[in-house]
Protein backbone atom coordinates (compact mmCIF):
# COMPACT_ATOMS: atom_id res chain seq x y z
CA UNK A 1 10.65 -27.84 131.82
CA UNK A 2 7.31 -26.36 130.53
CA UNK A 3 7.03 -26.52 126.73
CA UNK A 4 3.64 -26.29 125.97
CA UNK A 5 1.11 -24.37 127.70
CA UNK A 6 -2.67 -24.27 127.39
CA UNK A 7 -4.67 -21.56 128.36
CA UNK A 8 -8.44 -21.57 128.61
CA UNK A 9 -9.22 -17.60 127.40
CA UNK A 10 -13.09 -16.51 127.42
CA UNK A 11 -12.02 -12.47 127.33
CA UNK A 12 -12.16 -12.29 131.46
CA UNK A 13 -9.73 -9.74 133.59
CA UNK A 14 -8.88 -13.62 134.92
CA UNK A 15 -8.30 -15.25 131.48
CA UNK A 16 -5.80 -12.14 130.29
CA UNK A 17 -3.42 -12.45 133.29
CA UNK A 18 -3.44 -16.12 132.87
CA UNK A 19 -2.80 -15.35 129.32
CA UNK A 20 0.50 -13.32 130.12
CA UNK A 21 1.62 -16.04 132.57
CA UNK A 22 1.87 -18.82 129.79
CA UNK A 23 3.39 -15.49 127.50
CA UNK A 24 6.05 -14.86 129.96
CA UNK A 25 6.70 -18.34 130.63
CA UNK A 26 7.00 -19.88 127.12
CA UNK A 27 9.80 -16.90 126.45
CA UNK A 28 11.61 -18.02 129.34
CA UNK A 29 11.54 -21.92 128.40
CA UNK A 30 11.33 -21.13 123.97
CA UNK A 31 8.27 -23.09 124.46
CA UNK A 32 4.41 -21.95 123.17
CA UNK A 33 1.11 -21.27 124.32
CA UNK A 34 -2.16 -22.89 123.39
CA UNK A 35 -5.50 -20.45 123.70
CA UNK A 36 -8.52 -22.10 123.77
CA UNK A 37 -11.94 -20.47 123.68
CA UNK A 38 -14.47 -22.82 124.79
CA UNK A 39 -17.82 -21.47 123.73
CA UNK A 40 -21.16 -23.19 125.34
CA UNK A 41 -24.57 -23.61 123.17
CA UNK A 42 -27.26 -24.38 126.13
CA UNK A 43 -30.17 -24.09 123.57
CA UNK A 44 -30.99 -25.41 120.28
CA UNK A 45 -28.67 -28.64 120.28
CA UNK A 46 -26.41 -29.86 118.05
CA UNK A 47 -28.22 -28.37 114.99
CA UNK A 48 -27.70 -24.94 116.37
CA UNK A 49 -24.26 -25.75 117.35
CA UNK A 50 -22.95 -27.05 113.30
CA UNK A 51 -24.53 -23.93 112.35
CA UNK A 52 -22.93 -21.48 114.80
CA UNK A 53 -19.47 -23.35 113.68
CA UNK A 54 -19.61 -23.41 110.64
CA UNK A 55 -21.44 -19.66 109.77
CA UNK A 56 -18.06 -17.88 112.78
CA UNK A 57 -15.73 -19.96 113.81
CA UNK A 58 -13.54 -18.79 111.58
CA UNK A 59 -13.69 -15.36 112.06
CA UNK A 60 -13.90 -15.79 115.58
CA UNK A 61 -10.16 -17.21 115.95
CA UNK A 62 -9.14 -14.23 113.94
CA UNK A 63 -10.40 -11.85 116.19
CA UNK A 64 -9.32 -14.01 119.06
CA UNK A 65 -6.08 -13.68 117.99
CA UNK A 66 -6.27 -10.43 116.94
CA UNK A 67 -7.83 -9.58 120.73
CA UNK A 68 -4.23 -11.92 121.93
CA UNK A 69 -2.08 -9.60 119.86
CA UNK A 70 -3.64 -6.40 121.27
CA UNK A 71 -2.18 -7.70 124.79
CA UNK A 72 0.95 -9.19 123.26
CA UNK A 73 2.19 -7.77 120.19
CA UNK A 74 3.96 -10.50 119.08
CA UNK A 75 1.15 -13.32 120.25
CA UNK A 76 1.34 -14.77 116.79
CA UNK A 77 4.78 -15.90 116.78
CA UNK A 78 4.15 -17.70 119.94
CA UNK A 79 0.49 -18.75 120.19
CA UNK A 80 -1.78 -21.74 118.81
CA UNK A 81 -5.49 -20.64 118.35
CA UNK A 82 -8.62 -22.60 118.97
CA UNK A 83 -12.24 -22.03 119.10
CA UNK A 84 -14.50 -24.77 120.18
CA UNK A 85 -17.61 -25.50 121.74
CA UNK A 86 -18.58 -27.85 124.35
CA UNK A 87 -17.98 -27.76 128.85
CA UNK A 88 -15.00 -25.51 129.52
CA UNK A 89 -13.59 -27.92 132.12
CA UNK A 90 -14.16 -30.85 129.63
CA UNK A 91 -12.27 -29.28 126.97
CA UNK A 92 -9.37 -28.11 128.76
CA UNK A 93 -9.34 -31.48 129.19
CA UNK A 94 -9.35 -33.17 126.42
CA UNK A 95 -6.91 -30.70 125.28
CA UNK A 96 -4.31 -31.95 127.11
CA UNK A 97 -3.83 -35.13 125.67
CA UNK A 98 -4.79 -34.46 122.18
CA UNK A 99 -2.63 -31.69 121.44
CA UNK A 100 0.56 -32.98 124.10
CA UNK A 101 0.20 -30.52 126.59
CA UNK A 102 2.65 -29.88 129.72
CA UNK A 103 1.18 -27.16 131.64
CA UNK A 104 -2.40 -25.55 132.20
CA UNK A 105 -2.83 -22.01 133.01
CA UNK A 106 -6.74 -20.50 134.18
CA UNK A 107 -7.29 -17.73 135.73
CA UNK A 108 -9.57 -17.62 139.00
CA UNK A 109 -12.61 -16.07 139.41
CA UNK A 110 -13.80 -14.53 142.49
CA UNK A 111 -17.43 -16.05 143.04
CA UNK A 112 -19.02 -16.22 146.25
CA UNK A 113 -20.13 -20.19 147.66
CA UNK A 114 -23.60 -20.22 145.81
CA UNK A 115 -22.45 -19.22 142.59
CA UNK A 116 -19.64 -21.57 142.84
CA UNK A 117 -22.38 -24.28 144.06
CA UNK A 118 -25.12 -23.15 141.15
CA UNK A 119 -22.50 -23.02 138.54
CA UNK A 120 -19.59 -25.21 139.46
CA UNK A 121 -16.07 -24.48 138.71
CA UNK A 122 -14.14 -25.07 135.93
CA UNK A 123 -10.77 -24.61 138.16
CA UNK A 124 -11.54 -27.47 140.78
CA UNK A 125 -12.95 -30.07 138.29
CA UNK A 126 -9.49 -29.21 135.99
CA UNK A 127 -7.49 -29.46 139.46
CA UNK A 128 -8.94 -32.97 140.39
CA UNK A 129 -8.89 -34.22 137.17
CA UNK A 130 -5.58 -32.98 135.33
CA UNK A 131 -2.44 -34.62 134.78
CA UNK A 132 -0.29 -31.98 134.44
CA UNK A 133 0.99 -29.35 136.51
CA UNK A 134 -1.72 -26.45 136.55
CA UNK A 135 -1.62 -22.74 137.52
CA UNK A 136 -3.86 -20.39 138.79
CA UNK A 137 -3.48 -17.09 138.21
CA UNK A 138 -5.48 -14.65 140.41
């Protein structure tokens, strides 16, 4: 039985629904949801990325969850909140065994073959490399 699912969330159409999958699913099982907002820094290294940290982190998991609680009123009572920084797929990851994880849920994307090709996909390297059951949610 699913107790713990994580959720990568960057805002998306894709990222809500997924969102209120691992909602409706941790009522159903008493279990909880873990959000995690993976932000990427692509310039300025890790100088850039202490700074960026340390000057909004904070106030961006408040309005994360304050954007969560706008879907689901009660969000708070059922959600763990994280904003980090790093590859999404990477993080997901990791976040899975850190934090004792038993489920993914990501939401899927429609991009055409070069985009997918350009960009990768953070749903195929999380399918190949998870341990856990995941779920996509179109």
């Amino acid at each position: 039985m699913v107790k713990y699912s994580l959720v990568g969330y960057d805002g998306s159409d894709a990222s809500r629904r997924a969102f209120q999958f691992a909602i409706d699913l941790a009522r159903c099982n008493h279990g909880r949801v873990r959000v995690v907002s993976v932000l990427q820094v692509t310039e300025g290294g890790a100088d850039v990325s202490a700074l960026l940290m340390a000057d909004s982190g904070t106030q961006r998991a408040r309005e994360l969850l304050d954007e969560l609680t706008a879907i689901v009123p009660d969000a708070n009572e059922l959600v763990d909140v994280e904003l980090t920084y790093g590859s999404p797929g990477d993080v997901l990851l990791s976040q899975i065994e850190q934090h004792g994880v038993d489920h993914l849920v990501i939401g899927h994307t429609e991009r055409g073959a070069l985009a997918r090709w350009l960009l990768g996909s953070v749903s195929s390297n999380v399918l190949a490399k998870a341990h856990v059951p995941v779920t996509v949610v179109r």
